[in-house]
C-alpha atoms as a PDB file:
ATOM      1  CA  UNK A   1      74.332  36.309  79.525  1.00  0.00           C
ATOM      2  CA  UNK A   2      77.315  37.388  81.238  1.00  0.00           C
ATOM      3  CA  UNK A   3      76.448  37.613  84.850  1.00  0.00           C
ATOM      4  CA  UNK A   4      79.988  38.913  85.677  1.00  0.00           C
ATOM      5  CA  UNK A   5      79.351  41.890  83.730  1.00  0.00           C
ATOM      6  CA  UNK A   6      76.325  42.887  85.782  1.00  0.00           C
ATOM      7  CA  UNK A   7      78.574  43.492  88.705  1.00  0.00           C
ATOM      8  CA  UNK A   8      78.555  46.517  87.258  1.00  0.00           C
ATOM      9  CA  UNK A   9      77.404  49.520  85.178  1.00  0.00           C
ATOM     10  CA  UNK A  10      79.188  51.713  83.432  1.00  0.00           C
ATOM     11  CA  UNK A  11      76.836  54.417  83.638  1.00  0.00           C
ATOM     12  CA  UNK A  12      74.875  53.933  86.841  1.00  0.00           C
ATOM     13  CA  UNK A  13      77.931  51.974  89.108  1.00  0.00           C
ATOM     14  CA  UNK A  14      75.964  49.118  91.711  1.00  0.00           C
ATOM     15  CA  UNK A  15      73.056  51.321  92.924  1.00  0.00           C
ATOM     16  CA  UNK A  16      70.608  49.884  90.329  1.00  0.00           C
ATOM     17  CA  UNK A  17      71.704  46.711  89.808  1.00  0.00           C
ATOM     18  CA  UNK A  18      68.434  44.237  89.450  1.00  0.00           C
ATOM     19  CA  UNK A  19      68.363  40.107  90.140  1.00  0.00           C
ATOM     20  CA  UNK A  20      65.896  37.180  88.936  1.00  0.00           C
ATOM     21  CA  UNK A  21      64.216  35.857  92.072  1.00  0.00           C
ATOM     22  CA  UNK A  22      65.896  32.765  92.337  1.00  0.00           C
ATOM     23  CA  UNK A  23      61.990  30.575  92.442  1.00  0.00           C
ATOM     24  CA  UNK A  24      60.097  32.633  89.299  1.00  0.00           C
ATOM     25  CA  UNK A  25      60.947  34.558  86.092  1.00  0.00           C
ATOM     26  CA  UNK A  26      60.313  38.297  88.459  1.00  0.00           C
ATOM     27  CA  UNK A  27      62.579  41.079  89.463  1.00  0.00           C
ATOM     28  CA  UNK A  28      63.706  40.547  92.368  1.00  0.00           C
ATOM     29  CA  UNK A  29      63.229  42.925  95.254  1.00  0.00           C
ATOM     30  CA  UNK A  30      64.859  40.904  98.202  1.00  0.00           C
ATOM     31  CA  UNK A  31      68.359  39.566  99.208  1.00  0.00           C
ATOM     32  CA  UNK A  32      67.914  36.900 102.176  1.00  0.00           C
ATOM     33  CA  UNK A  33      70.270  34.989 103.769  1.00  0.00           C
ATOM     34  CA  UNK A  34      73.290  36.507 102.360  1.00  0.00           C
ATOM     35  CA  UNK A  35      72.908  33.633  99.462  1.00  0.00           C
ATOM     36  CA  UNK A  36      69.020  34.565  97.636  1.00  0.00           C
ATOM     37  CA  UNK A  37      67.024  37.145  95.829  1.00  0.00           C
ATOM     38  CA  UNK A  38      63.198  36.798  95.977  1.00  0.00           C
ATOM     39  CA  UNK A  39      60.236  38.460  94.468  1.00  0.00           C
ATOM     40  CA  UNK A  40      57.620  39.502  96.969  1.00  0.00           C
ATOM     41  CA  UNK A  41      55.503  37.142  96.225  1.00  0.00           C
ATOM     42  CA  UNK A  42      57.699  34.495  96.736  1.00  0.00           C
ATOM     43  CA  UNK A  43      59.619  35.727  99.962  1.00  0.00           C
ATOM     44  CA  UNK A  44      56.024  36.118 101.514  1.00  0.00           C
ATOM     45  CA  UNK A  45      56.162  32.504 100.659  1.00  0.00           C
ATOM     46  CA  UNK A  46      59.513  31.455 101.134  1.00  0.00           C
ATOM     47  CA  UNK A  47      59.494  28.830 103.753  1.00  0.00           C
ATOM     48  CA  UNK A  48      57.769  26.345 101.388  1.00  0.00           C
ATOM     49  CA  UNK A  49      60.003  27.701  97.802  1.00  0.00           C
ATOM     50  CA  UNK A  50      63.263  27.070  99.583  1.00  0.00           C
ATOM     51  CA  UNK A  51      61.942  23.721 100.565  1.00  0.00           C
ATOM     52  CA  UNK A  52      61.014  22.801  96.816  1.00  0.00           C
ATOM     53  CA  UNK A  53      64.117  20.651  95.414  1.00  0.00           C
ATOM     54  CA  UNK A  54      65.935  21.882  92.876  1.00  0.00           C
ATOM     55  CA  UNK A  55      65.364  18.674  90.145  1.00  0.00           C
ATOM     56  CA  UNK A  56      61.296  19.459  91.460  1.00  0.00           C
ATOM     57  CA  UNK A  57      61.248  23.663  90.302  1.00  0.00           C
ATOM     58  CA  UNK A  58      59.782  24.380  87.401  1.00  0.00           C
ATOM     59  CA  UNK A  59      61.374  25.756  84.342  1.00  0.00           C
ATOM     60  CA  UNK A  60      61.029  28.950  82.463  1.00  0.00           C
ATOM     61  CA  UNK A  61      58.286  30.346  81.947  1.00  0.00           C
ATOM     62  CA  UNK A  62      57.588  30.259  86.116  1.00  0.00           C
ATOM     63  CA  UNK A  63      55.199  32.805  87.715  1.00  0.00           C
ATOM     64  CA  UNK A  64      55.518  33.697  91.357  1.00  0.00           C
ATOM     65  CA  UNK A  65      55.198  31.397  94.097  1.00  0.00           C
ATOM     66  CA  UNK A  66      56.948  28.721  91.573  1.00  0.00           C
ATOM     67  CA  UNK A  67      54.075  28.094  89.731  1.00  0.00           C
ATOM     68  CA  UNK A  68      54.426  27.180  86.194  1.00  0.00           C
ATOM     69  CA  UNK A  69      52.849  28.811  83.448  1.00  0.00           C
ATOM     70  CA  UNK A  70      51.561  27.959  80.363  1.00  0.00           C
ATOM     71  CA  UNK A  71      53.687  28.516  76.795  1.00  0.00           C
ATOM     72  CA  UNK A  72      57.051  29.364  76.166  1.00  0.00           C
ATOM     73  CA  UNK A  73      57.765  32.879  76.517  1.00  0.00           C
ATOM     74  CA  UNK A  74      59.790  34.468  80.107  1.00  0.00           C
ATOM     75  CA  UNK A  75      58.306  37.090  81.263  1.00  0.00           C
ATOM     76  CA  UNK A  76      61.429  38.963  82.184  1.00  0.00           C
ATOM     77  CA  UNK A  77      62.155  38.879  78.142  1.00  0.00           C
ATOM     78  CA  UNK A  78      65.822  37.248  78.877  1.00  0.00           C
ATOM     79  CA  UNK A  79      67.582  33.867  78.375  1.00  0.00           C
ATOM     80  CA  UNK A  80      68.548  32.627  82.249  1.00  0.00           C
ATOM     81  CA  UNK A  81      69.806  29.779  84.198  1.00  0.00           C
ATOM     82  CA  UNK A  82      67.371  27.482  85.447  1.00  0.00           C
ATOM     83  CA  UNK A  83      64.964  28.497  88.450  1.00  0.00           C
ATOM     84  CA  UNK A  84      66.932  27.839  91.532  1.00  0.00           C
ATOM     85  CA  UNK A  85      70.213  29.435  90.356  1.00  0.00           C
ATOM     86  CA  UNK A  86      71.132  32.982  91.461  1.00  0.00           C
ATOM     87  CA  UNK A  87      71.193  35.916  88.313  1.00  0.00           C
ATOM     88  CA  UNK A  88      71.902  39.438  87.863  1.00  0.00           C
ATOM     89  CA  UNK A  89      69.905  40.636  85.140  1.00  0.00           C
ATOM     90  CA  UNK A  90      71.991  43.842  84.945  1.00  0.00           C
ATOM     91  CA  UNK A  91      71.475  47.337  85.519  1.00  0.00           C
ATOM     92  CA  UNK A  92      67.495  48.322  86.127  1.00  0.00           C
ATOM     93  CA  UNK A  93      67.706  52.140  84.679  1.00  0.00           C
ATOM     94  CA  UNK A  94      69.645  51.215  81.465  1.00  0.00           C
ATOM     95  CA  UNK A  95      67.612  47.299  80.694  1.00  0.00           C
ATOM     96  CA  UNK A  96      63.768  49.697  81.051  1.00  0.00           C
ATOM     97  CA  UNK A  97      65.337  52.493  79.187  1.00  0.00           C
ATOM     98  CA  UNK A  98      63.535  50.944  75.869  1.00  0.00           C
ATOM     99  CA  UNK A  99      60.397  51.195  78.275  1.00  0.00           C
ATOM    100  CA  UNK A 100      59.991  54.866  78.629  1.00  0.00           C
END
């Protein structure tokens, strides 16, 4: 993906623009530290996930808290950088809209 074109929507602007958590494959619902999004789960946890090397996170699929799961499938549905790395997965209204 393009993260530079998640800066912004055409339709919706920057108001509902949604983020990976930078330790799991979840939407991300907190910006810390100027520098990282983080799941709930994970920022209620995030003095030992920020501590967690980069080479030592696991890869896609990863469930909150860092843990890895089973199979192959992400649970966000998307292709992403490795967990660790900051990414805008776009616009949250128009990326559900298939949901509804």
């Amino acid at each position: 993906s393009d993260v530079s074109q998640a800066q912004m929507c055409p339709k919706h602007g920057t108001d509902y623009l949604e983020y990976k958590c930078r330790y799991c494959c979840s939407v991300a619902v907190f910006f810390c530290f100027g520098t990282t999004h983080f799941c709930n789960a994970c920022h209620d946890d995030f003095q030992r996930v920020v501590n967690i090397p980069k080479n030592e996170l696991p890869q896609c699929p990863v469930a909150p808290k860092a843990v890895s799961l089973d199979g192959e499938e992400c649970p966000l549905h998307v292709k992403h950088p490795a967990t660790g790395e900051e990414f805008a997965l776009g616009c949250g209204i128009c990326r559900n809209a298939h949901t509804f």
